[in-house]
N, C-alpha and C. Protein backbone atom coordinates (compact mmCIF):
# COMPACT_ATOMS: atom_id res chain seq x y z
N UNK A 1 0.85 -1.16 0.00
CA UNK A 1 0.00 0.00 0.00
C UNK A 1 0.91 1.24 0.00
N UNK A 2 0.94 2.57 -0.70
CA UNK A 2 1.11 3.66 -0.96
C UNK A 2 0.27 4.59 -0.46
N UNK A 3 0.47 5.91 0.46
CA UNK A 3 -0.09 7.04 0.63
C UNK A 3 0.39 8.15 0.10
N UNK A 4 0.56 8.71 -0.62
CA UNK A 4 1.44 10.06 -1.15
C UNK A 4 1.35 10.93 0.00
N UNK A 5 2.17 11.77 0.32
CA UNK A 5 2.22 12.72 1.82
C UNK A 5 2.92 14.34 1.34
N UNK A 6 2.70 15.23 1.72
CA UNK A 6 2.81 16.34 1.30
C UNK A 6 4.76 16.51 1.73
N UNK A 7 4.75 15.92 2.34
CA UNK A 7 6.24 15.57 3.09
C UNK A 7 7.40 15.01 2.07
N UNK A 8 8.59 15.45 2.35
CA UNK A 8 9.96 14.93 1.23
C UNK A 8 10.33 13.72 2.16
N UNK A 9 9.55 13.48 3.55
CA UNK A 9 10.25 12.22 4.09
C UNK A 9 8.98 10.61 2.89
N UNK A 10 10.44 9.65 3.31
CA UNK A 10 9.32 8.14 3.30
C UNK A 10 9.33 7.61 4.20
N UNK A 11 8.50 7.14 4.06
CA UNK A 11 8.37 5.89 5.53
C UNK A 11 7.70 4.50 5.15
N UNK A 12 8.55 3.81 5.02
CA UNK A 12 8.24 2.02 5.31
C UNK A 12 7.91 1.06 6.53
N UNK A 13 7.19 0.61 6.34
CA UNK A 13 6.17 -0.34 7.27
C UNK A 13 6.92 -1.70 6.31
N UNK A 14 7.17 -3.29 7.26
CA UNK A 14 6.81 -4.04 6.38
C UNK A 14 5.77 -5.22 7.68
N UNK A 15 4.91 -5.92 7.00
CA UNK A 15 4.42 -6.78 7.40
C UNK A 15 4.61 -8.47 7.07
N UNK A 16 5.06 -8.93 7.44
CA UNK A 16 5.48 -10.32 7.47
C UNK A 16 5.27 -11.03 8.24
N UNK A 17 4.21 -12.27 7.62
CA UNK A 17 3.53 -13.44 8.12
C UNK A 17 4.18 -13.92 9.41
N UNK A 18 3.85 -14.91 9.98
CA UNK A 18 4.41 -15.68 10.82
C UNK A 18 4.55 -16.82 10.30
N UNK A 19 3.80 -17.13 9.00
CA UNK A 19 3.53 -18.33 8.44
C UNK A 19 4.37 -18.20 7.40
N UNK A 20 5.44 -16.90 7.19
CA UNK A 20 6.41 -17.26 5.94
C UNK A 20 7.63 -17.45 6.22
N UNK A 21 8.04 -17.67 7.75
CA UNK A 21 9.26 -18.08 7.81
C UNK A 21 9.67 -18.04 9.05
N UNK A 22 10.51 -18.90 9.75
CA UNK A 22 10.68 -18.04 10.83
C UNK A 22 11.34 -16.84 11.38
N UNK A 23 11.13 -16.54 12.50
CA UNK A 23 11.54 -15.04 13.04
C UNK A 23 12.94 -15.02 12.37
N UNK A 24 14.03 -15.29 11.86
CA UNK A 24 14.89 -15.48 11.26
C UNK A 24 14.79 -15.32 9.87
N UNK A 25 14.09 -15.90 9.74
CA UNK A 25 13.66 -15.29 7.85
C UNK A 25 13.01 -14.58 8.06
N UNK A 26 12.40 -14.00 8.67
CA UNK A 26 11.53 -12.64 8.70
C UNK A 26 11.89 -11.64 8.38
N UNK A 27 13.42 -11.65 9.68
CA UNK A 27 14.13 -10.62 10.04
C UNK A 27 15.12 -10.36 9.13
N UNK A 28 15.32 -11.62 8.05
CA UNK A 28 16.05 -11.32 7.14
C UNK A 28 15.63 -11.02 5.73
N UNK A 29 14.15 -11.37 5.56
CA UNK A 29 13.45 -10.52 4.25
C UNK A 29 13.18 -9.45 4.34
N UNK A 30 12.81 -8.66 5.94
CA UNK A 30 12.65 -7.35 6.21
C UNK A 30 14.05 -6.79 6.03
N UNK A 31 15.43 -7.33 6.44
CA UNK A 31 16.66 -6.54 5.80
C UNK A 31 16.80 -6.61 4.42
N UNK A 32 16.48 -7.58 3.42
CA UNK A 32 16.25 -7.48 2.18
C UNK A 32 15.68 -6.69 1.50
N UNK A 33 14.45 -6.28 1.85
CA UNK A 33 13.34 -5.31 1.73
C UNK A 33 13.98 -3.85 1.89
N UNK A 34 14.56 -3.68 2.82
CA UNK A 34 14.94 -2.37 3.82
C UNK A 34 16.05 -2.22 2.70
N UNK A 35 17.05 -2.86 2.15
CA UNK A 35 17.91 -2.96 1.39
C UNK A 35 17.68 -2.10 -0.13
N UNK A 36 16.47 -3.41 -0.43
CA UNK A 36 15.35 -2.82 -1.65
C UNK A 36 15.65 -1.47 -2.03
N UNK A 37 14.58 -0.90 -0.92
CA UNK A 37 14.16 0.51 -1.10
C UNK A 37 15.26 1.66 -0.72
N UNK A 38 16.05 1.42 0.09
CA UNK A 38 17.12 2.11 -0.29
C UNK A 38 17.90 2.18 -1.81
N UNK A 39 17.77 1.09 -2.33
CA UNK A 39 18.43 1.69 -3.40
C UNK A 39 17.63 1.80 -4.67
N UNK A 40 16.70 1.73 -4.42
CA UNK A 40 15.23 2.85 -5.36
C UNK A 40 15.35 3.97 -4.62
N UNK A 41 15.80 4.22 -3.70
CA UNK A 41 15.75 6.05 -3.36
C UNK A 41 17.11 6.41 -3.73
N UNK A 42 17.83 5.89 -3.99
CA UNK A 42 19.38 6.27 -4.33
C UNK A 42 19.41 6.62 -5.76
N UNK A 43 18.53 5.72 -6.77
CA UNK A 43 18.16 6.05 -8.02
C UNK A 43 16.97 6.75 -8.09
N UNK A 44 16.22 8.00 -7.36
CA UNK A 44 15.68 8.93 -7.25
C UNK A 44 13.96 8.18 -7.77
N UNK A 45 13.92 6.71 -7.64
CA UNK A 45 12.66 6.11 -8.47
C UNK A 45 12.16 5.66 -7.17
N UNK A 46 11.76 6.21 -5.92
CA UNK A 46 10.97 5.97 -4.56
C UNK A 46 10.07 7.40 -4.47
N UNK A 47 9.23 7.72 -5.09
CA UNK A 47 8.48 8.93 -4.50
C UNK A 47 8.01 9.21 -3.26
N UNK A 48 8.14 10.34 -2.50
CA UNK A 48 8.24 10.09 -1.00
C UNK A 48 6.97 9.75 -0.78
N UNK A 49 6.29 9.48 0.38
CA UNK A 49 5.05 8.68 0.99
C UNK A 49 5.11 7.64 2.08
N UNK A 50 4.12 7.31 2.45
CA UNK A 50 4.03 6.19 3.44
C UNK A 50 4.06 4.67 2.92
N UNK A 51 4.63 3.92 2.85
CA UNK A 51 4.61 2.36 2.17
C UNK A 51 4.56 1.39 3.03
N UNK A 52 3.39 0.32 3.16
CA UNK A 52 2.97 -0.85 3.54
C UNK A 52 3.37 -2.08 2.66
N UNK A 53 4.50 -2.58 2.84
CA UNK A 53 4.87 -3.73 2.43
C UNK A 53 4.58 -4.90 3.17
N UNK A 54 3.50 -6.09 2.46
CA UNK A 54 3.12 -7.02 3.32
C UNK A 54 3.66 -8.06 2.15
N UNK A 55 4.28 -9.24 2.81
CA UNK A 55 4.84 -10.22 1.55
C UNK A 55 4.34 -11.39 2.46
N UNK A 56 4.65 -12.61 1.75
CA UNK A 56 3.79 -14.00 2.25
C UNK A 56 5.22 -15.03 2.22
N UNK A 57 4.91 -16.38 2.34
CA UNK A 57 6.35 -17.47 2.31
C UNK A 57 7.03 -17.37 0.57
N UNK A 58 6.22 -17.17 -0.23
CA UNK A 58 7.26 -17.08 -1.61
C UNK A 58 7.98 -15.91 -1.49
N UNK A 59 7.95 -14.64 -1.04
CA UNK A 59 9.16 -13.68 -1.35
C UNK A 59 10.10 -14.17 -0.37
N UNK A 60 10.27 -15.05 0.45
CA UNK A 60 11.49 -15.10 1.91
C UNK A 60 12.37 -16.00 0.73
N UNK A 61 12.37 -16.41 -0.26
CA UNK A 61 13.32 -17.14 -0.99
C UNK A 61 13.75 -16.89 -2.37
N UNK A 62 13.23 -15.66 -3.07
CA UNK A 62 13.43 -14.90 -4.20
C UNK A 62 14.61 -14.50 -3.64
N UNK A 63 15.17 -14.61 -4.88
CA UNK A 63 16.96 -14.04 -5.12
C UNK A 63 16.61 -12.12 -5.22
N UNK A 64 17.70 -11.67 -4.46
CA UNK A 64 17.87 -10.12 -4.28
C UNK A 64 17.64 -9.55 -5.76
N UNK A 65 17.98 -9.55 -6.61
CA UNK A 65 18.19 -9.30 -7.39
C UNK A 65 16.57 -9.36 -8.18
N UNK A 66 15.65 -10.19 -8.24
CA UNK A 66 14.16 -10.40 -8.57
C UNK A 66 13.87 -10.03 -7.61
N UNK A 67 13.98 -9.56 -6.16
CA UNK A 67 12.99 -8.74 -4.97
C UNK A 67 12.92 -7.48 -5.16
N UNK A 68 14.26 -7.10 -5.75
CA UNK A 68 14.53 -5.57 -5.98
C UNK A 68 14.07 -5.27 -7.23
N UNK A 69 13.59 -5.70 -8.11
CA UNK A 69 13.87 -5.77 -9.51
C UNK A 69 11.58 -5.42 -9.76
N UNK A 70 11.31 -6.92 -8.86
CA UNK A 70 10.04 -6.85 -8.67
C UNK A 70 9.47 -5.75 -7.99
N UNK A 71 10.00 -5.17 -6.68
CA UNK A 71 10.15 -3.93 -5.75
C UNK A 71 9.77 -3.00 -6.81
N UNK A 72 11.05 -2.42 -7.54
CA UNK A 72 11.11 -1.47 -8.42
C UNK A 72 9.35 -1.04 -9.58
N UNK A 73 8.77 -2.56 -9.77
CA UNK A 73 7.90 -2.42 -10.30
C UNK A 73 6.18 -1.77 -9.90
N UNK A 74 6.42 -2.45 -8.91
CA UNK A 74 5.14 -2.70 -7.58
C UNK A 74 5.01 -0.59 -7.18
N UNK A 75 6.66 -0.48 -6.83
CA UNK A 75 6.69 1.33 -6.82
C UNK A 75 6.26 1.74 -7.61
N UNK A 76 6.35 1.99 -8.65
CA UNK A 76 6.01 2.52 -9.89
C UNK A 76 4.83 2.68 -9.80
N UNK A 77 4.20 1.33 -10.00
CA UNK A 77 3.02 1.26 -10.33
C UNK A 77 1.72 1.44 -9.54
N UNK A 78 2.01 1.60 -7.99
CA UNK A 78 1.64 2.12 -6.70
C UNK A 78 1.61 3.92 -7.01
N UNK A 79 2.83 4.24 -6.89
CA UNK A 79 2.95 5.92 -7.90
C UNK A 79 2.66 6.29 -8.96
N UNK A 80 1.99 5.82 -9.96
CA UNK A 80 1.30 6.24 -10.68
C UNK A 80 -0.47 6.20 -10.61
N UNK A 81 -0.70 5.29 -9.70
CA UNK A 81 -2.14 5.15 -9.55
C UNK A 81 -2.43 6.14 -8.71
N UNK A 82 -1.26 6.57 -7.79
CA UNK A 82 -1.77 7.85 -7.01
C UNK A 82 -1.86 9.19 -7.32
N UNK A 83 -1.24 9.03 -8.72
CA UNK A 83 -1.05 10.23 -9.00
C UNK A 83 -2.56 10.66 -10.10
């Protein structure tokens, strides 16, 4: 989920199952994630806003490279519907 905010800050939320991994993979798809979006804001393609990232047991085993890649898309396309 996306909120657009009148604000130059972002802010990420993520939500992750209990049922996709344990507290260990959790904690390590949420550093994956956290990873993500840093570097969509480094390439200026994160429009600022509030973001609700909720993922299930298939993203705790996608390669970085397709999380970020998929990430990149999901933004976009979240930011343009708001706009």
């Amino acid at each position: 989920m996306y909120v657009p905010t009148d604000s130059d800050a972002t802010e990420v939320a993520f939500a992750i199952s209990k049922r996709a991994a344990t507290a260990v993979g959790r904690n390590r798809c949420r550093r994956r994630l956290r990873a993500a979006f840093v570097d969509l804001d480094r390439l200026g393609a994160l429009p600022p806003g509030a973001y609700l990232v909720s993922v299930g047991a298939e993203v705790v085993a996608v390669p970085q490279a397709a999380l970020a890649e998929r990430l990149g898309e999901v933004v976009a396309h979240l930011a343009a519907r708001a706009s």
